[in-house]
Protein backbone atom coordinates (compact mmCIF):
# COMPACT_ATOMS: atom_id res chain seq x y z
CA UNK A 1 63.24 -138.32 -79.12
CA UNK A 2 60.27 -136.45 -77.37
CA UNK A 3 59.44 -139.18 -74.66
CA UNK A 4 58.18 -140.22 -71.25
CA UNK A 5 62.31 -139.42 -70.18
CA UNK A 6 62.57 -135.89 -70.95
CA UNK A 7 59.99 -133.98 -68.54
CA UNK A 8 62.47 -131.20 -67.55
CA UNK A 9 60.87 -128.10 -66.95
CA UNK A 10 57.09 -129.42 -67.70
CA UNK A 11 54.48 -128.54 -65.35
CA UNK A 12 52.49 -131.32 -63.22
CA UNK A 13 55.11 -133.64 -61.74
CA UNK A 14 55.97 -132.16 -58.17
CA UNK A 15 58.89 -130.77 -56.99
CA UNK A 16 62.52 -132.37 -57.37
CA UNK A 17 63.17 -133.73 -53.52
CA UNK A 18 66.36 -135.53 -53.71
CA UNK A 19 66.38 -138.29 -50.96
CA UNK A 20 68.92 -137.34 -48.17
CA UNK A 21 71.41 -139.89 -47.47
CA UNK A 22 69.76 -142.08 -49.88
CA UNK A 23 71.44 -145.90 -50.43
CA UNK A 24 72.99 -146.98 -53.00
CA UNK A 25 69.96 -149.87 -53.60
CA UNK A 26 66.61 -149.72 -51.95
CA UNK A 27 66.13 -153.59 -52.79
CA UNK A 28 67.78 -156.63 -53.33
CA UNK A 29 66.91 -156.91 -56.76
CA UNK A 30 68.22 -153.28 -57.54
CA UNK A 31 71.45 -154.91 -57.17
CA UNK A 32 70.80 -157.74 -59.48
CA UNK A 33 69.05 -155.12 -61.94
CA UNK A 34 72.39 -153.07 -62.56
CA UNK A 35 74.84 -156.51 -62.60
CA UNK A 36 72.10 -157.43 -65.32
CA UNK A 37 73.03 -154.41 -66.59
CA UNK A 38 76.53 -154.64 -67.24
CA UNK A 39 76.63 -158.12 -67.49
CA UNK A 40 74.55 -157.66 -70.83
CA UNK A 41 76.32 -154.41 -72.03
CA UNK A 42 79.53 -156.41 -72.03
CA UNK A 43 78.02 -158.26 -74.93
CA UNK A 44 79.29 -155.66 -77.04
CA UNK A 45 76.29 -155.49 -79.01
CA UNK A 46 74.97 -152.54 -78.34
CA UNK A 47 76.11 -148.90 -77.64
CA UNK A 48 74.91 -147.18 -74.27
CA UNK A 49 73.56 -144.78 -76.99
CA UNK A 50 71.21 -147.70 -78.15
CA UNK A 51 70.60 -148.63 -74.24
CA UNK A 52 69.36 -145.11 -73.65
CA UNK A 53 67.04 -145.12 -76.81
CA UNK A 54 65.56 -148.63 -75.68
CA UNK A 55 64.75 -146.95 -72.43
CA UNK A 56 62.76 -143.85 -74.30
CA UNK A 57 60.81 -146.10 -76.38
CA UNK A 58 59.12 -147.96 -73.44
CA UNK A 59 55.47 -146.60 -73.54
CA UNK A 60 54.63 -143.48 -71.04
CA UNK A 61 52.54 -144.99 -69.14
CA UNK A 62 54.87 -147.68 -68.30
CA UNK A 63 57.62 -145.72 -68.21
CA UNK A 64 56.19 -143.12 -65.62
CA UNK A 65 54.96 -145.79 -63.08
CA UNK A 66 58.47 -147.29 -63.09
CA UNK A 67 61.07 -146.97 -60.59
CA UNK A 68 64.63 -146.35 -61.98
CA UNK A 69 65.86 -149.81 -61.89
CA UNK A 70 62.68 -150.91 -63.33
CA UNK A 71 63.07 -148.90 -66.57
CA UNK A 72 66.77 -149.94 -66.67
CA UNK A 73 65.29 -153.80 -66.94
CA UNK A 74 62.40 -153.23 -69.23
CA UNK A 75 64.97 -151.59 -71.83
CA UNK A 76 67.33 -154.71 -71.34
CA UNK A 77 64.67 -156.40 -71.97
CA UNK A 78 63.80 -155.14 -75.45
CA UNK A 79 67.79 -155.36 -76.31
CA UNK A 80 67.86 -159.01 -75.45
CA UNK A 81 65.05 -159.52 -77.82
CA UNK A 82 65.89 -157.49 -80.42
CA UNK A 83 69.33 -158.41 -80.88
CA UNK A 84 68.74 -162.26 -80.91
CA UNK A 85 69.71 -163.24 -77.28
CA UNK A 86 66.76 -164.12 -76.00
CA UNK A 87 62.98 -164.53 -77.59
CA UNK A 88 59.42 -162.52 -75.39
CA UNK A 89 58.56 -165.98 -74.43
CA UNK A 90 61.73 -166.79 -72.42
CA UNK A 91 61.96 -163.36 -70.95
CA UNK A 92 58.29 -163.70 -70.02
CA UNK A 93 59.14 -167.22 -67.88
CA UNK A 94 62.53 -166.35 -66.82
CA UNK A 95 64.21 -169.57 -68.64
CA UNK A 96 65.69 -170.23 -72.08
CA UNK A 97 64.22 -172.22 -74.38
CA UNK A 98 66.57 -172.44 -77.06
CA UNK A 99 69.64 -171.78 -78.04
CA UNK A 100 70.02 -168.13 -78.89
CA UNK A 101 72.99 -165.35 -79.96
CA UNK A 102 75.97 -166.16 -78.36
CA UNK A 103 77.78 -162.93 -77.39
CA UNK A 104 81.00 -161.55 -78.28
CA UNK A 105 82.35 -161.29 -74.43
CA UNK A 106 81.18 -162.81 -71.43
CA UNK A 107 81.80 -160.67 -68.21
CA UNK A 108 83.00 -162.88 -65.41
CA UNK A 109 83.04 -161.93 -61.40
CA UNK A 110 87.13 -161.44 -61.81
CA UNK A 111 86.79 -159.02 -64.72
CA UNK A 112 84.63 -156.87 -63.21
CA UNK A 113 86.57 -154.34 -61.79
CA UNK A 114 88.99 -153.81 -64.73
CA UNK A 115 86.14 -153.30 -66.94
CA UNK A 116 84.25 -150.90 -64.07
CA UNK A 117 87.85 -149.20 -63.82
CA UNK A 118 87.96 -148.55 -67.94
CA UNK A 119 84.97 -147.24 -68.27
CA UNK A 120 83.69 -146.69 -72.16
CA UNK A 121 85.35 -143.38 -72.98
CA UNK A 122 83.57 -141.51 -75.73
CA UNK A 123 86.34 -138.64 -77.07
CA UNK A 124 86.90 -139.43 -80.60
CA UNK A 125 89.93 -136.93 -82.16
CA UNK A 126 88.53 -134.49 -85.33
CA UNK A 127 90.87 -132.91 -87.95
CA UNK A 128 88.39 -130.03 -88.56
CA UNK A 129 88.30 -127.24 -86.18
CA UNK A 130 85.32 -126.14 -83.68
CA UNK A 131 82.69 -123.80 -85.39
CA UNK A 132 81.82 -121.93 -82.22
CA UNK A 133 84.38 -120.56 -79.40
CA UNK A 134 84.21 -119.29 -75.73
CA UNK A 135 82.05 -116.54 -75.67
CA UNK A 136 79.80 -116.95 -78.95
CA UNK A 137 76.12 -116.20 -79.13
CA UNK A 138 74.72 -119.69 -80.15
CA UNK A 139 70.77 -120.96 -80.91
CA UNK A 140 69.98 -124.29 -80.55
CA UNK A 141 67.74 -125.95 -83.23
CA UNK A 142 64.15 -126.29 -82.83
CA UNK A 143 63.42 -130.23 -84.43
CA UNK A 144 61.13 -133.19 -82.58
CA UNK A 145 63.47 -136.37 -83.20
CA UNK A 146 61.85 -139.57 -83.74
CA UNK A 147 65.56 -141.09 -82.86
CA UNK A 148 67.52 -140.45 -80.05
CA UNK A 149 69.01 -137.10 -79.30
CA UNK A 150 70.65 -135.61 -76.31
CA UNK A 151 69.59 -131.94 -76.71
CA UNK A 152 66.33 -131.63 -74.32
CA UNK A 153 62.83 -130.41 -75.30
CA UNK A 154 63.39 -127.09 -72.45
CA UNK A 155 66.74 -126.26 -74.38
CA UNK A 156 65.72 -125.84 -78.04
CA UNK A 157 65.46 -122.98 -79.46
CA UNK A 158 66.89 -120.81 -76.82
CA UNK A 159 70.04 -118.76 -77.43
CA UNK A 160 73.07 -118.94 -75.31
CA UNK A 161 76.58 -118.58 -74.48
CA UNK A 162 78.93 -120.71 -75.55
CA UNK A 163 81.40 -121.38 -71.96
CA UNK A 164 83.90 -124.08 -72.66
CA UNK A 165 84.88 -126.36 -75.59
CA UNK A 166 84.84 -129.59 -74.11
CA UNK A 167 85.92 -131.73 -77.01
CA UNK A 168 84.95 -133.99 -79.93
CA UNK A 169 82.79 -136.72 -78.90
CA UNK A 170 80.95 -140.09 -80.58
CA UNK A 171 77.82 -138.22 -81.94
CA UNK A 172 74.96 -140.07 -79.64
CA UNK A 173 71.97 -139.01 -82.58
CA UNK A 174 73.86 -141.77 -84.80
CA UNK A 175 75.32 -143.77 -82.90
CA UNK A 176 72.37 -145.14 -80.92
CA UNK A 177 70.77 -146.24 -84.75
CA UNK A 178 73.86 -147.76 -85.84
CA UNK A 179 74.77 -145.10 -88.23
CA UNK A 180 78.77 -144.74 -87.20
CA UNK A 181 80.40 -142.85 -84.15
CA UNK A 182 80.02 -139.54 -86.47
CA UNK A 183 81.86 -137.52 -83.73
CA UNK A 184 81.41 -134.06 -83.23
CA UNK A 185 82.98 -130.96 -81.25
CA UNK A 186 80.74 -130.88 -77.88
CA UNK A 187 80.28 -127.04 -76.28
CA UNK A 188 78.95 -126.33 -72.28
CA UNK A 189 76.56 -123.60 -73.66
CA UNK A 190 74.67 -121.49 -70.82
CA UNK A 191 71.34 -119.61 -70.78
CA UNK A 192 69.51 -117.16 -68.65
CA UNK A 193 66.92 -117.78 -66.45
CA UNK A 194 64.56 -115.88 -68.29
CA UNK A 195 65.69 -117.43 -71.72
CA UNK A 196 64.47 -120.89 -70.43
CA UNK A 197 61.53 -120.31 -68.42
CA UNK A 198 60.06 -116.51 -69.74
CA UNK A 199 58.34 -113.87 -68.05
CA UNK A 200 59.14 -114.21 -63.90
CA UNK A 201 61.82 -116.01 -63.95
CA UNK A 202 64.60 -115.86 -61.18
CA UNK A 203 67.01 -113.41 -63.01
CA UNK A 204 69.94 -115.06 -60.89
CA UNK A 205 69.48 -118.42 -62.42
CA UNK A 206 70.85 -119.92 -64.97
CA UNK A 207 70.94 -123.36 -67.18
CA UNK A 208 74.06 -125.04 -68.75
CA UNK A 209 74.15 -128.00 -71.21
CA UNK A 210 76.60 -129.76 -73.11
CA UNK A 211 75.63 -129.22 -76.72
CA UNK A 212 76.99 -131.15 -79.58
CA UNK A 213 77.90 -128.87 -82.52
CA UNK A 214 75.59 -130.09 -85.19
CA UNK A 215 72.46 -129.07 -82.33
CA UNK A 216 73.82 -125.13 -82.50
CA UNK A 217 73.78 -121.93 -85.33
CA UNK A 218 75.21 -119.30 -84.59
CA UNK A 219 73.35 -115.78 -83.75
């Protein structure tokens, strides 16, 4: 979706200034934020499609004055809510009140670094073949989701390169609605500076994403 997340390449918000030899937490509560986190996601009621999209959909304003962790809570937050595990009130004064959704798994301290160590892979096999190969000329579409997407505002419609076939992949646009894994083949496509930022740009740059195929035609 077109939202408060995806400012790459707008004007107005400074430089990017990574923080050298930044820690891992800047506060306490950071740590608590991402155990939180994961605690929650264990649930196994939501995709981190769905996460993401809960995230998007906090208002701008909010959104932008946010630190990371911040945003991270806010979008459990609406999860908890929405899928029955906890009511506004009882997130609002930090207790339960009732008895709400019980969840499918409960992450305990000694499962925590099996589950960490899985990880939630995302390659799904496909019978069909990929449309596009190494070396195509590709355009990405030019659409304003209201749902969750993963192809930024700066990248469509821009032609590119197609570098690598990376593989078929749960199809995020669905998946974060609840409309089935849907996977897709997934392309690194690369553009020129001057494709993605027009007259001026540093001819010796360039931008790659990883595009899933249904986001692409070719040229």
């Amino acid at each position: 979706m077109n939202g408060p997340h995806d400012l790459g390449g707008q004007m107005g918000f400074g430089p990017v200034a990574p923080e050298q030899n930044a820690p891992y937490f800047h506060a306490e509560w950071e740590k608590r934020a991402l155990g939180i986190t994961l605690s929650c996601g264990a649930f196994g009621a939501w995709s981190i499609d769905e996460s993401r999209h809960a995230r998007e959909n906090i208002p701008p304003a909010d959104y932008l004055a946010a630190s990371y962790y911040e945003v991270w809570t806010r979008g459990i937050d609406m999860l908890l809510e929405r899928h029955g595990f906890a009511t506004a009130e009882e997130l609002r004064i930090g207790h339960s009140l009732e008895q709400g959704r019980a969840p499918k798994r409960v992450l305990k301290a000694d499962m925590v670094d099996g589950v960490l160590a899985k990880g939630g892979p995302c390659d799904r096999p496909l019978d069909t073949t990929p449309l596009f190969v190494t070396g195509d000329h590709v355009r990405t579409k030019n659409f304003n989701p209201t749902g969750h997407t993963r192809l930024p505002r700066y990248a469509r419609a821009k032609v590119g390169i197609v570098e690598a076939v990376q593989g078929s992949f749960v199809f995020p646009d669905d998946n974060a609605h609840g409309r089935g894994e849907n996977p897709q083949w997934v392309y690194t496509v690369v553009f020129d500076g001057a494709e993605i930022w027009g007259e001026g740009a540093d001819p010796s740059l360039t931008v790659s994403i990883d595009a899933w195929e249904s986001y692409l035609e070719r040229v």
